[in-house]
Protein backbone atom coordinates (compact mmCIF):
# COMPACT_ATOMS: atom_id res chain seq x y z
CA UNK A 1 -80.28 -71.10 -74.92
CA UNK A 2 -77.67 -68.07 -75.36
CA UNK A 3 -77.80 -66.01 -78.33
CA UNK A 4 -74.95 -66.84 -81.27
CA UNK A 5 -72.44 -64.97 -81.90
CA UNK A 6 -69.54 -64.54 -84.39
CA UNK A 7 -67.04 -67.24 -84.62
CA UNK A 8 -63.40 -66.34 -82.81
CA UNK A 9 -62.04 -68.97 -85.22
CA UNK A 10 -63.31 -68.97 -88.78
CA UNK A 11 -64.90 -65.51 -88.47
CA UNK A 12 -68.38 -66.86 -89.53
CA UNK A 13 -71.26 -64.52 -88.64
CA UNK A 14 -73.88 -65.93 -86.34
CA UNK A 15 -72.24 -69.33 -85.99
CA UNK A 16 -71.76 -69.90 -82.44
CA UNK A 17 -74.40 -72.27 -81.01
CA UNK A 18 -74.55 -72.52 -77.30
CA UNK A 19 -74.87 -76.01 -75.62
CA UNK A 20 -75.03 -77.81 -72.01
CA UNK A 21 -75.50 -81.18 -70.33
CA UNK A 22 -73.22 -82.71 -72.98
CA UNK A 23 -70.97 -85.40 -72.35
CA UNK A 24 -67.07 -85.74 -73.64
CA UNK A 25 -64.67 -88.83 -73.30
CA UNK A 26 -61.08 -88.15 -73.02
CA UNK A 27 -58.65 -90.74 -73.65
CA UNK A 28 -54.74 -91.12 -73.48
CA UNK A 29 -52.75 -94.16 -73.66
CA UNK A 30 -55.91 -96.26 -74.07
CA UNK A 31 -57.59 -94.97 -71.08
CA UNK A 32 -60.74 -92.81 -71.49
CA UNK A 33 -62.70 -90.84 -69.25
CA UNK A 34 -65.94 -89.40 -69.25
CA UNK A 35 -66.81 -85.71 -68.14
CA UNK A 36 -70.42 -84.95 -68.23
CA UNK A 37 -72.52 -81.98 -68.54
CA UNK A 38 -70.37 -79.58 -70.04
CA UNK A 39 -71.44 -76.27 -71.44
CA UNK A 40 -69.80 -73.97 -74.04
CA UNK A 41 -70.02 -72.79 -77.55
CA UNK A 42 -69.33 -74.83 -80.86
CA UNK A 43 -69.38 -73.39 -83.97
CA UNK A 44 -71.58 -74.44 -86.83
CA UNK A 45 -69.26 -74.16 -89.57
CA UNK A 46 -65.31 -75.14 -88.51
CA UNK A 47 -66.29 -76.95 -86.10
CA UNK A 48 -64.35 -75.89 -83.51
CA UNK A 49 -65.60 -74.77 -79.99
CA UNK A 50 -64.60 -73.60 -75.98
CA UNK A 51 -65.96 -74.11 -72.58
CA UNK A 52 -68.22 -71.20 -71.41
CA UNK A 53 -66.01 -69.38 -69.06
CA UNK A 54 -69.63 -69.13 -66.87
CA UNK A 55 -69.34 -72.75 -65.70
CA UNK A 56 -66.64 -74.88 -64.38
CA UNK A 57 -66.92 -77.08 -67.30
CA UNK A 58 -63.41 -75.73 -68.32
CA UNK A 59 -62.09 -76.74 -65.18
CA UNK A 60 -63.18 -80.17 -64.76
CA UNK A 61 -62.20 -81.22 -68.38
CA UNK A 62 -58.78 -80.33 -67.78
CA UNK A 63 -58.36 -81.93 -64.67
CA UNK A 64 -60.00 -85.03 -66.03
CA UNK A 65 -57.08 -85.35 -68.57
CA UNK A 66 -54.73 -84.72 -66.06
CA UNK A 67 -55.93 -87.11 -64.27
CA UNK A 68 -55.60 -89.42 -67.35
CA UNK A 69 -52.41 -88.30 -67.76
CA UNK A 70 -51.00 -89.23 -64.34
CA UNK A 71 -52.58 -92.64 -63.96
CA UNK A 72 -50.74 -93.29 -67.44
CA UNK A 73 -47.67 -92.22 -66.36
CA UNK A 74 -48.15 -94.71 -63.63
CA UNK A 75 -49.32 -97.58 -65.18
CA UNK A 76 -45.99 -96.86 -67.84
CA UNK A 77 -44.29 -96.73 -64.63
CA UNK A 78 -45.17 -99.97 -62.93
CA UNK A 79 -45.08 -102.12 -66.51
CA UNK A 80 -40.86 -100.81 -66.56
CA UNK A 81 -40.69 -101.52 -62.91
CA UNK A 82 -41.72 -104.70 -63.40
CA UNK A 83 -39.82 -105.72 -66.73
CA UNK A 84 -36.67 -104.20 -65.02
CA UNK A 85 -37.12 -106.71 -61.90
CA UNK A 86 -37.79 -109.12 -64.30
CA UNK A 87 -34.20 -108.66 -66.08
CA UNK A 88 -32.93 -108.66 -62.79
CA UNK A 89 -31.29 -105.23 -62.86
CA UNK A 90 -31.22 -102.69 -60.30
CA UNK A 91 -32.54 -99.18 -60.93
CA UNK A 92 -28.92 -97.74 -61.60
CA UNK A 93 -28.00 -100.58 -63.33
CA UNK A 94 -30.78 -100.07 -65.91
CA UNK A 95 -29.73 -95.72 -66.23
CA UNK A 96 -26.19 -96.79 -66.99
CA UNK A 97 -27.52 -99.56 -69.83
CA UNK A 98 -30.34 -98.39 -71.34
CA UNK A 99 -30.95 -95.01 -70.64
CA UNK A 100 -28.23 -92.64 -69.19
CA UNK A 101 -29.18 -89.86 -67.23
CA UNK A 102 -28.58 -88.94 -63.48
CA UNK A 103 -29.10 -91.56 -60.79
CA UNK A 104 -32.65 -90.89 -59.90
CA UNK A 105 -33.88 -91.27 -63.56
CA UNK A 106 -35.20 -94.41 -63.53
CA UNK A 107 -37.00 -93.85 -59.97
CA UNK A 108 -38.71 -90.89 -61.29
CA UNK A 109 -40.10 -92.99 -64.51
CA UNK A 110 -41.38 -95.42 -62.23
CA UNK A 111 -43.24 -93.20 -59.59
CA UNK A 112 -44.85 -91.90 -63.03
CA UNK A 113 -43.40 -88.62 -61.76
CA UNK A 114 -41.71 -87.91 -65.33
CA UNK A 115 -42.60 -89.86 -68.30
CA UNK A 116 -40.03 -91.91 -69.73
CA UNK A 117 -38.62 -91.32 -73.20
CA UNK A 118 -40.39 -93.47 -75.45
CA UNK A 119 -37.62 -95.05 -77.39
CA UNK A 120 -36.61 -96.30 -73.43
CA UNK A 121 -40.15 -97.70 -73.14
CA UNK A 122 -39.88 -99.60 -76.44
CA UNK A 123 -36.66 -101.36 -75.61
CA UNK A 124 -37.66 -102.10 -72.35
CA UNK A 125 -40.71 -103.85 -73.59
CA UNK A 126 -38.45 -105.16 -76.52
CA UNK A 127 -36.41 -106.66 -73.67
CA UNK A 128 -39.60 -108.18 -71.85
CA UNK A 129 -40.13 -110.11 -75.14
CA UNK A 130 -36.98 -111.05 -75.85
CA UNK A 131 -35.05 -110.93 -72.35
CA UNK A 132 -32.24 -113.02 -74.08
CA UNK A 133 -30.90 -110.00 -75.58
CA UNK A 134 -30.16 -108.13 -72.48
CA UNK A 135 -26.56 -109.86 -73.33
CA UNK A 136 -26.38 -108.24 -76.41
CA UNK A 137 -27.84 -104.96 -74.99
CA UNK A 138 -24.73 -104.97 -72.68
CA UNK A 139 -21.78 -106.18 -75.06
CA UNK A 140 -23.16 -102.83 -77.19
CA UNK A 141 -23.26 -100.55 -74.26
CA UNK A 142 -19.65 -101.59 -73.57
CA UNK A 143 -18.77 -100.99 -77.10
CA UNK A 144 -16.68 -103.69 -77.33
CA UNK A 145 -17.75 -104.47 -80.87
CA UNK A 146 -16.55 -101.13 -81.75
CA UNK A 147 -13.03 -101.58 -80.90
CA UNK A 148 -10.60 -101.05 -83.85
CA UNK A 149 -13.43 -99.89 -86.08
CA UNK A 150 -11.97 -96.58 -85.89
CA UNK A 151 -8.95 -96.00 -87.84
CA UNK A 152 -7.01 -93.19 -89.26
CA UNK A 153 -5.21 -93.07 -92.58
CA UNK A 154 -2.16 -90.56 -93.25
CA UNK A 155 -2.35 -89.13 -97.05
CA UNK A 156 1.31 -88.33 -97.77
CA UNK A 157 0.73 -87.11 -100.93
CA UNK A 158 0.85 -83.15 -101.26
CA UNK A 159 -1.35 -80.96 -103.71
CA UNK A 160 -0.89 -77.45 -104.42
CA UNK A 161 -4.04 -75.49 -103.54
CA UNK A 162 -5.05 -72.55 -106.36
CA UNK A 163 -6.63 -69.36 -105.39
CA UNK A 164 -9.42 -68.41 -107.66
């Protein structure tokens, strides 16, 4: 057991406990994973703690979440893949309706090598549930229903503008 110290946080004298062999679950997107025996210092009173820079317990937390990380942006990846094929749309097909962007985009959200926006992963699992209103999806993009809606009216009437 190390000796406390003084809190970098709250300040608190003394309130720095030191620990080791204990175990931490990470999760993201519903996926957790376990990293055990960690070591660092957690304070008594906020709370709060950090990895002891003497270990690699630092190290292997972080690349546990990125880990986590990746296989989410993967699994996100292959559910659009799938619900795309399943509307029957090509990959440029679905950038130009759903999601704009360069040509690439929706490759790159599928390799899990960039996450997709998540308003882009709601509609596309919108559109798994209710494929029917792909149709809708792309009268709007065509903005046919907006035709005419924009108008202009001409005020012929003239005021005199006063200085104050």
């Amino acid at each position: 057991m190390k000796k406390t110290e003084l809190c970098y946080i709250c300040g608190a004298p003394d309130a720095l406990s030191y620990f080791e062999g204990r175990s931490e679950t990470i999760s993201v997107k519903g996926m957790e994973r376990r990293v055990d025996n960690l070591a660092g210092w957690k304070c008594k009173v906020c709370g709060d703690g950090f990895w002891d820079p003497d270990t690699d317990s630092a190290d292997r937390y972080g690349e546990a979440g990125d880990e986590l990380v990746l296989a989410a942006r993967k699994m996100i990846g292959a559910e659009m893949k799938r619900i795309r094929r399943k509307l029957h749309l090509t990959q440029k097909e679905a950038v130009d309706l759903l999601s704009g962007g360069g040509h690439n985009a929706f490759s790159r959200y599928e390799r899990g090598e960039v996450p997709a926006p998540k308003p882009l992963v709601l509609l596309m699992r919108f559109l798994d549930r209710h494929p029917h209103l792909l149709a809708d999806a792309k009268a709007l993009a065509e903005g046919a229903d907006m035709r005419g809606a924009f108008t202009y009216t001409v005020n012929n009437d003239t005021e005199a503008l006063k200085a104050s």
